[in-house]
N, C-alpha and C. Protein backbone atom coordinates (compact mmCIF):
# COMPACT_ATOMS: atom_id res chain seq x y z
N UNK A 1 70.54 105.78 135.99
CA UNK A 1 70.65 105.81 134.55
C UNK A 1 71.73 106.79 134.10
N UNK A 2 71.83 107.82 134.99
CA UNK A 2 73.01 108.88 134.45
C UNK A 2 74.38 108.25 134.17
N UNK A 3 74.79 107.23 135.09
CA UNK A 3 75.93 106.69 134.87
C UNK A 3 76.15 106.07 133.96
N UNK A 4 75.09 104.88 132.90
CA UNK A 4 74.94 104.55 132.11
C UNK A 4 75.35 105.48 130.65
N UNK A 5 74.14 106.82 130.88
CA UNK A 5 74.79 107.50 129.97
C UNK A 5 76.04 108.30 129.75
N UNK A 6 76.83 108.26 130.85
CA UNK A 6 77.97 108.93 131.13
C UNK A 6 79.16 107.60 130.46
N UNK A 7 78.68 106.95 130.26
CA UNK A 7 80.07 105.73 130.16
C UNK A 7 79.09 105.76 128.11
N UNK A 8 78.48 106.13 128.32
CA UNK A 8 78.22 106.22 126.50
C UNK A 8 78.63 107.40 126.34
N UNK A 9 78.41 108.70 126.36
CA UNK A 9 78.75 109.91 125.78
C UNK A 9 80.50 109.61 125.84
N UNK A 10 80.77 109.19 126.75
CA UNK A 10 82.56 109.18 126.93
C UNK A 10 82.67 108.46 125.96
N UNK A 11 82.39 106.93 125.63
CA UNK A 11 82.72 106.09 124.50
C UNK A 11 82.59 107.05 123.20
N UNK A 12 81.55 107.38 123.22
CA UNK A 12 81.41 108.19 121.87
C UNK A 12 82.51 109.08 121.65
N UNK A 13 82.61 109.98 122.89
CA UNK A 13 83.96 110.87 122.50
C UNK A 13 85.14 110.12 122.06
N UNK A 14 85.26 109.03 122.61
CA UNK A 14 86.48 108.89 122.14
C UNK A 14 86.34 107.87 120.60
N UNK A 15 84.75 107.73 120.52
CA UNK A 15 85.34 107.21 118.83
C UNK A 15 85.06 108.38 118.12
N UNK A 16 84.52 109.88 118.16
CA UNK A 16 84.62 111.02 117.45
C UNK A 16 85.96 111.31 117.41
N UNK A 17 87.14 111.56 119.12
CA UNK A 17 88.48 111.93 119.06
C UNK A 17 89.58 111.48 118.14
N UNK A 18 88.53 110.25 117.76
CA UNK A 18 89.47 108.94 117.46
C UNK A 18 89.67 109.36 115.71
N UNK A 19 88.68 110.15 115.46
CA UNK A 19 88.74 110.92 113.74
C UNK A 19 89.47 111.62 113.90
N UNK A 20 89.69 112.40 114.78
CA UNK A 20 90.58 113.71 114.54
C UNK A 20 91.84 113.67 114.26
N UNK A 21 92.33 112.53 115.45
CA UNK A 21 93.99 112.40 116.10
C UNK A 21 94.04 111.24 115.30
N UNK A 22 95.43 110.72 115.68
CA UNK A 22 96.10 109.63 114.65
C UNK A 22 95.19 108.28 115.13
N UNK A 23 94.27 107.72 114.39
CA UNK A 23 93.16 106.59 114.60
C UNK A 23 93.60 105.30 114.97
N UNK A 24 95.04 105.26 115.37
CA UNK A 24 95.39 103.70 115.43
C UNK A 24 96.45 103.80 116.65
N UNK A 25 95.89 104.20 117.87
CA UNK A 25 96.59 104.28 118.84
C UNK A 25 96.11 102.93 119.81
N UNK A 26 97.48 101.99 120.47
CA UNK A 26 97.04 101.49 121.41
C UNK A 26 97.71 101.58 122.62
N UNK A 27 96.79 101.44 123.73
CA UNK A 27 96.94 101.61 125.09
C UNK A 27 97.54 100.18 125.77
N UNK A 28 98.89 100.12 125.36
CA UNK A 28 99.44 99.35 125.83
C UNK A 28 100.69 99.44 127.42
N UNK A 29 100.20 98.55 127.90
CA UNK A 29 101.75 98.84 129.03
C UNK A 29 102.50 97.54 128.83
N UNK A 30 103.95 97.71 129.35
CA UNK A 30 105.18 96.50 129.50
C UNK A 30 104.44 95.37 130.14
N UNK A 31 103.55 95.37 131.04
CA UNK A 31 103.08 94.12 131.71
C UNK A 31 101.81 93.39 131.10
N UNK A 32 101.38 94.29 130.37
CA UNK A 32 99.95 93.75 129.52
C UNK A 32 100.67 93.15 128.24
N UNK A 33 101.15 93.70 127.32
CA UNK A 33 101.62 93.35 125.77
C UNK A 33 102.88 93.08 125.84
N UNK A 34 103.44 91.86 125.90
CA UNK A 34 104.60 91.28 126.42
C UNK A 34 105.10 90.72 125.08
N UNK A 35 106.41 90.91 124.64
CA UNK A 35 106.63 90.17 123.11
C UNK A 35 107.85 89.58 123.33
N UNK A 36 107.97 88.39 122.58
CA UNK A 36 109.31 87.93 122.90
C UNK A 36 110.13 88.06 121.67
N UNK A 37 109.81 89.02 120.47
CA UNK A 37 110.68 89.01 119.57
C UNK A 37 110.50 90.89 119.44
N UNK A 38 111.67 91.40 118.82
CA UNK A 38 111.26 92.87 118.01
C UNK A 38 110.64 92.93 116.87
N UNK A 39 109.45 92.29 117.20
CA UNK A 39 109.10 92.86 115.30
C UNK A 39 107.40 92.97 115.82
N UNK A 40 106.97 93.91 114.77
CA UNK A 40 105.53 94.21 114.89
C UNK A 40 104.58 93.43 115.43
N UNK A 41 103.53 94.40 116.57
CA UNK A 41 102.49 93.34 116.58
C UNK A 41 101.26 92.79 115.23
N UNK A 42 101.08 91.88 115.50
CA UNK A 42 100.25 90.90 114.48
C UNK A 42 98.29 91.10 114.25
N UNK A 43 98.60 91.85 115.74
CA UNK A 43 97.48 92.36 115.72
C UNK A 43 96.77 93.48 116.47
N UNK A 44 95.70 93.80 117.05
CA UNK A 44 95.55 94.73 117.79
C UNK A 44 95.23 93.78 119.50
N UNK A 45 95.20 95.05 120.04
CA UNK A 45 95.55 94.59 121.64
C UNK A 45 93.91 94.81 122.44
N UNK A 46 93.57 94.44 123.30
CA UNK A 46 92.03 94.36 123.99
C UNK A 46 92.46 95.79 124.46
N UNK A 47 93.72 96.38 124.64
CA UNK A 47 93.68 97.61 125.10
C UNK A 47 93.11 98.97 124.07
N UNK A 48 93.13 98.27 122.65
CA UNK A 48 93.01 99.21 121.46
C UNK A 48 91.70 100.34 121.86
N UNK A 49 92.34 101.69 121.58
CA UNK A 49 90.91 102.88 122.09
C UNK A 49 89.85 102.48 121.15
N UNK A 50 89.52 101.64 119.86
CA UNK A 50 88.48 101.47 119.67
C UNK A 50 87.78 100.44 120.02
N UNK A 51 88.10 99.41 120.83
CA UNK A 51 87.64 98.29 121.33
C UNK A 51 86.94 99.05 122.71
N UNK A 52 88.15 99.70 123.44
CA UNK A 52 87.72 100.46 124.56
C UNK A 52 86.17 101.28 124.20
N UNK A 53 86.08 101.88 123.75
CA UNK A 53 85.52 103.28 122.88
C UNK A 53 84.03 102.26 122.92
N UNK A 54 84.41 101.34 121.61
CA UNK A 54 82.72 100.50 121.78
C UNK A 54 81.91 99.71 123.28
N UNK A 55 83.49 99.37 123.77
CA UNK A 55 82.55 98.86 124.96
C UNK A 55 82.01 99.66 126.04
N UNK A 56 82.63 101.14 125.74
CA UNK A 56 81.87 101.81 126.87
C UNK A 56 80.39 102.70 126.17
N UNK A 57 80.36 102.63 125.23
CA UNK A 57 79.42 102.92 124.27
C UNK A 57 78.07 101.98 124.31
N UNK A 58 78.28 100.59 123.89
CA UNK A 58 77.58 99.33 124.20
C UNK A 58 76.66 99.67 125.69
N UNK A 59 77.70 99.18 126.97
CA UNK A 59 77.74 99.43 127.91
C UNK A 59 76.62 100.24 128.43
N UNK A 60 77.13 101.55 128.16
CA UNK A 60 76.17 102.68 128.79
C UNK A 60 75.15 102.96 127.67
N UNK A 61 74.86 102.43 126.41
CA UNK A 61 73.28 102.43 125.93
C UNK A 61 72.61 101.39 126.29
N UNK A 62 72.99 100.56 126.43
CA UNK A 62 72.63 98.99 126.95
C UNK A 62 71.76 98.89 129.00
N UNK A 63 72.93 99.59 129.31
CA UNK A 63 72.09 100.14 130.77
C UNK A 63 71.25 101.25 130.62
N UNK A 64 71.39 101.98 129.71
CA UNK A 64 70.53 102.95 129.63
C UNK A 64 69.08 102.39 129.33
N UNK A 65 69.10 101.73 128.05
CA UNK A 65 67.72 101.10 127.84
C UNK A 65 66.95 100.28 128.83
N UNK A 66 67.94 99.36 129.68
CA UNK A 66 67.10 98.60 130.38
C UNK A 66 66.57 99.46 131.68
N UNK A 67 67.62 100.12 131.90
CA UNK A 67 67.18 100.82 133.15
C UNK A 67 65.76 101.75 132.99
N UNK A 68 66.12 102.22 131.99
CA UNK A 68 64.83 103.16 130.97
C UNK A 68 63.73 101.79 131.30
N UNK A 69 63.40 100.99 131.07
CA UNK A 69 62.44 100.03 131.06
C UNK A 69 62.12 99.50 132.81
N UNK A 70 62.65 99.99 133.32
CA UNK A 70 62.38 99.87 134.88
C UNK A 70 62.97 99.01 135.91
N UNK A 71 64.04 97.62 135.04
CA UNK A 71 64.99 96.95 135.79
C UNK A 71 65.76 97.76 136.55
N UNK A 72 66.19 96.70 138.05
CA UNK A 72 67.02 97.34 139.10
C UNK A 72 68.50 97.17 138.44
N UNK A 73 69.38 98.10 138.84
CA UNK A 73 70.47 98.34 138.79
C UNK A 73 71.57 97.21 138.36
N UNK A 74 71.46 96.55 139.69
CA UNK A 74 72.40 95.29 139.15
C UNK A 74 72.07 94.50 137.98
N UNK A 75 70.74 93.84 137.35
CA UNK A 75 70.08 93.74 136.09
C UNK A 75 70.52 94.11 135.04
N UNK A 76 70.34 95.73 135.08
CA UNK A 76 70.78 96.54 134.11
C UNK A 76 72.18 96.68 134.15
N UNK A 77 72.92 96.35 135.06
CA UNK A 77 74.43 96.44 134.90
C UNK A 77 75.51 94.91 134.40
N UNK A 78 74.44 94.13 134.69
CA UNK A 78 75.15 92.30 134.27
C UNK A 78 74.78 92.84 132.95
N UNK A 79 73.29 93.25 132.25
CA UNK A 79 72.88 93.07 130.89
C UNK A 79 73.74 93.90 130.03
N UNK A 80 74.23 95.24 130.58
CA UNK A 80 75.22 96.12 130.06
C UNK A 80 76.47 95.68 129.68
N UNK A 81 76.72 94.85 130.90
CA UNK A 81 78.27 94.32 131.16
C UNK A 81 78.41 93.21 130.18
N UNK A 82 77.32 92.24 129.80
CA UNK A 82 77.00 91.14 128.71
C UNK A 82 77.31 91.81 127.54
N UNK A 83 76.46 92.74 127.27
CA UNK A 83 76.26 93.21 126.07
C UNK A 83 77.73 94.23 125.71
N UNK A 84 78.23 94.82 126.26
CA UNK A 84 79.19 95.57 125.70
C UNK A 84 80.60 94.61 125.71
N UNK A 85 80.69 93.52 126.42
CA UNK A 85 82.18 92.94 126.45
C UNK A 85 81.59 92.04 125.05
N UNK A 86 80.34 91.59 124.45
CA UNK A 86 79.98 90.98 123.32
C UNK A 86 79.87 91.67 122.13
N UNK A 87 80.10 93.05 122.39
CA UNK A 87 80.41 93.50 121.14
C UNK A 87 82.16 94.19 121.12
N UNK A 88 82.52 94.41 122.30
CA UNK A 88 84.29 94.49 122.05
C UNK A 88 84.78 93.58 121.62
N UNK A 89 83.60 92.54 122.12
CA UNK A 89 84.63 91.07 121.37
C UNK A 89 84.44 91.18 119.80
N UNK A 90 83.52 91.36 119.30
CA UNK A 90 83.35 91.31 118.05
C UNK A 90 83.93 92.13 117.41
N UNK A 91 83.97 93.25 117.79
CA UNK A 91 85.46 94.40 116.88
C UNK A 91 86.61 94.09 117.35
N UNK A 92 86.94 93.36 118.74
CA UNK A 92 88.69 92.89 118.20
C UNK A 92 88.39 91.78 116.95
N UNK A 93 87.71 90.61 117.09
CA UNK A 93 87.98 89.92 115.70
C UNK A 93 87.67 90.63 114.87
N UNK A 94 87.35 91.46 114.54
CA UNK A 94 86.86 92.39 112.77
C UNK A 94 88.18 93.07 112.60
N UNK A 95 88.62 93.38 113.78
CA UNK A 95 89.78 94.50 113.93
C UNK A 95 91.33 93.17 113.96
N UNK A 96 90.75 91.91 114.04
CA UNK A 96 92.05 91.28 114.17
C UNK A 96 91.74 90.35 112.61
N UNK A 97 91.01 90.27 111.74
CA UNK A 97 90.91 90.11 110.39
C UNK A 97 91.65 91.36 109.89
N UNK A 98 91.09 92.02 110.12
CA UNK A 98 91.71 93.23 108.94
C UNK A 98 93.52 92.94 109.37
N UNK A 99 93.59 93.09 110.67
CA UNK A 99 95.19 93.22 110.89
C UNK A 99 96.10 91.71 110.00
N UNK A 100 95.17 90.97 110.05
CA UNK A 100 95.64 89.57 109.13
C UNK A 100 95.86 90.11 107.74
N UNK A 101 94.77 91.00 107.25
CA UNK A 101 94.57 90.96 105.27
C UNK A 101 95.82 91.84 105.11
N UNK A 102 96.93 92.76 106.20
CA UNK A 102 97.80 93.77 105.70
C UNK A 102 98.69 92.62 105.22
N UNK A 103 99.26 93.38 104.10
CA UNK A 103 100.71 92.68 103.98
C UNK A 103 101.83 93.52 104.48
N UNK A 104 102.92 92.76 104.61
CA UNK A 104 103.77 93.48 105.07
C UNK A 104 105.11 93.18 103.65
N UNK A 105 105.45 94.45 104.00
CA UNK A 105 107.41 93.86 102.89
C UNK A 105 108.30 93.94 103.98
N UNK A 106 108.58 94.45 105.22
CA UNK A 106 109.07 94.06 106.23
C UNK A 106 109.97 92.63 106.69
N UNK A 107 111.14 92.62 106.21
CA UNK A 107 112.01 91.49 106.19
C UNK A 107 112.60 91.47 107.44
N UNK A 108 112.42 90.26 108.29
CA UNK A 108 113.34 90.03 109.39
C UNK A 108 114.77 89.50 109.38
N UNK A 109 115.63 90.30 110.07
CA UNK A 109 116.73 89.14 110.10
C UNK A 109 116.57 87.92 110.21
N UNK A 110 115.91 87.34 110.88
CA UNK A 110 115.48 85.30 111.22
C UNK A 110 115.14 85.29 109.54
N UNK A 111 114.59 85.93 108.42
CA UNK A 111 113.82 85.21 107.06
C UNK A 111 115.00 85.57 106.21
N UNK A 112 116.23 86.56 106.95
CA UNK A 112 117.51 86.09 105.68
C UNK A 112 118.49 85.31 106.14
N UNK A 113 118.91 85.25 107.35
CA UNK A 113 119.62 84.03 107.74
C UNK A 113 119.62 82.76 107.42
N UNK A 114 120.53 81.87 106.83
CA UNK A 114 120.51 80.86 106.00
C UNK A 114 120.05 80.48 104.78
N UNK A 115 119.51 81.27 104.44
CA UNK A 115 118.84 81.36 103.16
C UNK A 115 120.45 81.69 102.02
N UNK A 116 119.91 81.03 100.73
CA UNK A 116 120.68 81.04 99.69
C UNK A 116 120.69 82.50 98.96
N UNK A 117 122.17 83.05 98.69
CA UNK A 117 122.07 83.69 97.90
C UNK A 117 122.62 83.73 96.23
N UNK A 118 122.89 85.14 95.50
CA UNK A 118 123.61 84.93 94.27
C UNK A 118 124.26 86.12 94.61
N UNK A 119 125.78 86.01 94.06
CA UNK A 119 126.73 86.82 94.42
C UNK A 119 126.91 87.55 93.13
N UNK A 120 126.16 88.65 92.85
CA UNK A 120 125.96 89.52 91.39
C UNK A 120 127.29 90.57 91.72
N UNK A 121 128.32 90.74 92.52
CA UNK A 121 129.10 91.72 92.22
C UNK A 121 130.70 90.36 93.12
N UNK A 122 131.46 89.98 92.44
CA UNK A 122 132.52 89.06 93.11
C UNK A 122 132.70 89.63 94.85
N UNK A 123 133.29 88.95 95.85
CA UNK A 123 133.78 89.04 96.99
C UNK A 123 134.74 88.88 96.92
N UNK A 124 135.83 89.46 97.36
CA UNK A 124 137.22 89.50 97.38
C UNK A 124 137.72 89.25 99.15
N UNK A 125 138.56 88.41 99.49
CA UNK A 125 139.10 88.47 100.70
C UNK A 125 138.72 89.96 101.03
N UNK A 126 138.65 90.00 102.36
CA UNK A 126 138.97 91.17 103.13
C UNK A 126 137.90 92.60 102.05
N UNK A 127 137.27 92.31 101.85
CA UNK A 127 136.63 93.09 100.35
C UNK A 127 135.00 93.31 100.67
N UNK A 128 134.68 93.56 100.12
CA UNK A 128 132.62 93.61 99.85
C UNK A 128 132.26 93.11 99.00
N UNK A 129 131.55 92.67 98.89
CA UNK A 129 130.44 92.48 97.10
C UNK A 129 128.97 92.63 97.39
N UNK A 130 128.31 91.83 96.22
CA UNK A 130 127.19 91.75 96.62
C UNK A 130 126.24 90.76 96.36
N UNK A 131 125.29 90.61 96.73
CA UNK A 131 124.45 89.65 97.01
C UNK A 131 123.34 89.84 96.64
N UNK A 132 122.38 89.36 96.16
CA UNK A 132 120.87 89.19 95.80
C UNK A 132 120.06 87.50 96.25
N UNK A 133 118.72 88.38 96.97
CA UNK A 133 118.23 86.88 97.35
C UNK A 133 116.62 87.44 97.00
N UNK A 134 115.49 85.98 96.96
CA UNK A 134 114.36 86.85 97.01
C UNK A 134 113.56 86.18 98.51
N UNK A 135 113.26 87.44 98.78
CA UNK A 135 112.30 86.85 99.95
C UNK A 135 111.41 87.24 99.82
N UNK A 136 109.63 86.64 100.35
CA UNK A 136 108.31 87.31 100.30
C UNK A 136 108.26 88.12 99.45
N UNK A 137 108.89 87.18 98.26
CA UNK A 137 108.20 87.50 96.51
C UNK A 137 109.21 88.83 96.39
N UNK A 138 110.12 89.26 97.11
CA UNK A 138 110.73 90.64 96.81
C UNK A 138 112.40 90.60 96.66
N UNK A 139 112.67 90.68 95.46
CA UNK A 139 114.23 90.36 95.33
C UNK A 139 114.79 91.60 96.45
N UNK A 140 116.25 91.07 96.98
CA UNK A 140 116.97 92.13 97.62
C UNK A 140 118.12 91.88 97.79
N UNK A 141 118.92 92.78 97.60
CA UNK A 141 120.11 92.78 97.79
C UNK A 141 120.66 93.39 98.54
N UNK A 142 122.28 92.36 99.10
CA UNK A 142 122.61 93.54 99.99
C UNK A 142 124.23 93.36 99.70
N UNK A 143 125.05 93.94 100.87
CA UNK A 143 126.47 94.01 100.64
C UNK A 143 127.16 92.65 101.28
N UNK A 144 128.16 92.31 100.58
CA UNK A 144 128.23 91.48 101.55
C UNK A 144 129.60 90.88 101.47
N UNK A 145 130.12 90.13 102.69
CA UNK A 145 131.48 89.92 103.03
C UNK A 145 131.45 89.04 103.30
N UNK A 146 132.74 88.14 103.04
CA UNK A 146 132.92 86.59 102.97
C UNK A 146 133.34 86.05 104.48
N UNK A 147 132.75 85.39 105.07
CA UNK A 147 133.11 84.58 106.55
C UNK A 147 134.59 84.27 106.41
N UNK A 148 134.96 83.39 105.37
CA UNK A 148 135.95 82.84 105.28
C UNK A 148 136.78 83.54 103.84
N UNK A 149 138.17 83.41 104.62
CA UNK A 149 139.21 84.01 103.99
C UNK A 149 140.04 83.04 103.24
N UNK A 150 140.33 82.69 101.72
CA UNK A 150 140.70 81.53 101.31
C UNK A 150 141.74 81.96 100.40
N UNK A 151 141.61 83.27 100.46
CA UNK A 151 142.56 84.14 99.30
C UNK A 151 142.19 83.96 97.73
N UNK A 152 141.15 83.42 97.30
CA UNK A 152 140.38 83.93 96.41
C UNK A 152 139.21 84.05 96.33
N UNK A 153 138.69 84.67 95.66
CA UNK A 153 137.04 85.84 95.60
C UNK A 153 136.15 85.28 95.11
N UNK A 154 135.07 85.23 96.02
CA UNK A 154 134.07 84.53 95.33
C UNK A 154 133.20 85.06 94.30
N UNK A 155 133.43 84.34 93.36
CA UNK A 155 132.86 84.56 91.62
C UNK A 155 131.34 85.25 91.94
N UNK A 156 131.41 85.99 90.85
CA UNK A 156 129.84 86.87 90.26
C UNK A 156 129.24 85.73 90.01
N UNK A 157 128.64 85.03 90.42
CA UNK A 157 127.03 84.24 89.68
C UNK A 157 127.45 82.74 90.60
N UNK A 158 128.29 82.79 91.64
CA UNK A 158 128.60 81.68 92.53
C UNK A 158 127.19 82.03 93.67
N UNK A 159 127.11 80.51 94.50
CA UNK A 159 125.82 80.80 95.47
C UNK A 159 126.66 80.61 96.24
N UNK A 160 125.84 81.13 97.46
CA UNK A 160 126.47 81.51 98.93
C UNK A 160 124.85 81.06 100.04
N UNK A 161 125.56 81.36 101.48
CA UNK A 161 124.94 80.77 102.21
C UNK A 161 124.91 82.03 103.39
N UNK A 162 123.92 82.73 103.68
CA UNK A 162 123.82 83.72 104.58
C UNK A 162 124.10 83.56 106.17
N UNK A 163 125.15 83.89 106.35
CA UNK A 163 125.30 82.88 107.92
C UNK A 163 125.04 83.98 109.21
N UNK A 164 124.88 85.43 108.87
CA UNK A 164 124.28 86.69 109.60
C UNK A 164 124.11 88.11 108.74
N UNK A 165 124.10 88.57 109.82
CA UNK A 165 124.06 90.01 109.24
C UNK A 165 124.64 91.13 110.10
N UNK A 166 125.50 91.91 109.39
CA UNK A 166 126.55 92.99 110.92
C UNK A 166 125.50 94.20 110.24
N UNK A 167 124.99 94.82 110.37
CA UNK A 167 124.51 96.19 110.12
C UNK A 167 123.49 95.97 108.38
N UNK A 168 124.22 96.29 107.60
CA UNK A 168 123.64 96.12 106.64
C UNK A 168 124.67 95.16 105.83
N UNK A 169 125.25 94.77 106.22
CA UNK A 169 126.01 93.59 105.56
C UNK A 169 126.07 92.55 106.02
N UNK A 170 125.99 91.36 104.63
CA UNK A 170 125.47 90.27 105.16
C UNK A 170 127.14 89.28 105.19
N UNK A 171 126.80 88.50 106.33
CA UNK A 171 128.11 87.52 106.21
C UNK A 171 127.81 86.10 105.33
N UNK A 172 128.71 86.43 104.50
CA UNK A 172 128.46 84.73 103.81
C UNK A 172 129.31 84.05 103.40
N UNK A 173 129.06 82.33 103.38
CA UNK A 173 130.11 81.54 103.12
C UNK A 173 129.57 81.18 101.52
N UNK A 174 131.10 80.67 100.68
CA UNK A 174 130.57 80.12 99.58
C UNK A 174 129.73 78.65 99.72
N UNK A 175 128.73 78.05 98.73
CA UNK A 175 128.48 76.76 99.08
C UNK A 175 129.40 75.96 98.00
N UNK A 176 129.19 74.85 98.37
CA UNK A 176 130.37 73.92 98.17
C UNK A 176 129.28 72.78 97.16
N UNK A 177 129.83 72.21 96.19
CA UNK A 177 129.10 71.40 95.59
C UNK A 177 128.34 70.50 96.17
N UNK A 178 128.77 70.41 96.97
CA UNK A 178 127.37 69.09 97.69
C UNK A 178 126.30 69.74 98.55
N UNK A 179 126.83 71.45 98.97
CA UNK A 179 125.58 71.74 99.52
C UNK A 179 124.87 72.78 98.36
N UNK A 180 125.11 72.82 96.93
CA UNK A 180 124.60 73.80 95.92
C UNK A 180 123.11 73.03 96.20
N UNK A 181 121.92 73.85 95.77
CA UNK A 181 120.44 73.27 95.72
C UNK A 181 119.72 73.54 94.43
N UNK A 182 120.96 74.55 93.47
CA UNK A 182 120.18 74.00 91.94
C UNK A 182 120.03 75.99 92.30
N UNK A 183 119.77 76.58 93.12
CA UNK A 183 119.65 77.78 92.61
C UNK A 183 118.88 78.40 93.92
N UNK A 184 119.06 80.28 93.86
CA UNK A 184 118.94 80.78 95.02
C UNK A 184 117.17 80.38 95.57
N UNK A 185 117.47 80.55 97.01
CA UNK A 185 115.59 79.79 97.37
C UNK A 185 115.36 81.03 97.68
């Protein structure tokens, strides 16, 4: 039974530690949490210390009780092992709802690429201007420089077509009447 309670007092410590220090740490390595893009994870990881934290908590009260009741070891260790991976499971989904309800304002390069803009300050050959688009409900603007060089500047209130981005400036071509869509998307 000691071992039982030894894998609970530890869980516990670490959901008490887990108040103190920064509460949203996960225990991830390169071979476990593998991403194929740079942008935030979406959710939390089976490695998360509070998933950890409950199942060793679960775990070692769960063997504790049964063992307390006079079942042999292995018994008390399947019923432990049942019971605590059935409630880690249940705080990653509680813990992977909540990670759904955040919003983010976090704009990717992939959600301004191609997208339409409005050119609120002219582009001049070889020049800057600027640009305004809205994405995820949030107007933004940025600087921006013309792909193509035609030797005249593309007009204040002309639409454009986002074809990248070098740093914080965006590259864009003017659109052309047959590809205008009535106004920036």
């Amino acid at each position: 039974m000691s071992i039982f309670l030894t894998m609970l007092f530890i869980g516990f410590a670490l959901m008490i530690s887990s108040l103190f220090v920064d509460h949203d740490h996960d225990f991830d390595h390169g071979d476990v949490d593998v991403s194929s893009a740079h942008e935030v994870s979406d959710g939390p990881s089976w490695l998360n210390l509070k998933i950890i934290a409950v199942f060793l908590v679960a775990f070692g009260a769960m063997g504790s009780i049964v063992r307390y009741y006079g079942y042999d070891i292995m018994t008390s260790s399947l019923l432990a092992l049942a019971n605590g991976l059935a409630l880690a499971f249940c705080v990653y989904k509680i813990l992977k709802l909540f990670y759904a309800q955040q919003a983010s304002s976090h704009v990717s390069e992939a959600e301004v690429i191609g997208k339409t803009a409005l050119v609120t300050v002219a582009i001049a050959d070889f020049s800057v201007g600027e640009i305004t688009l809205i994405v995820k409900g949030s107007q933004l603007s940025y600087v921006a420089r013309s792909a193509v060089f035609t030797g005249e500047p593309i007009k204040e209130g002309s639409l454009v077509r986002i074809n990248g981005l070098t740093g914080v400036v965006a590259i864009v071509s003017p659109l052309t009447s047959k590809t205008k869509q009535g106004g920036v998307e």
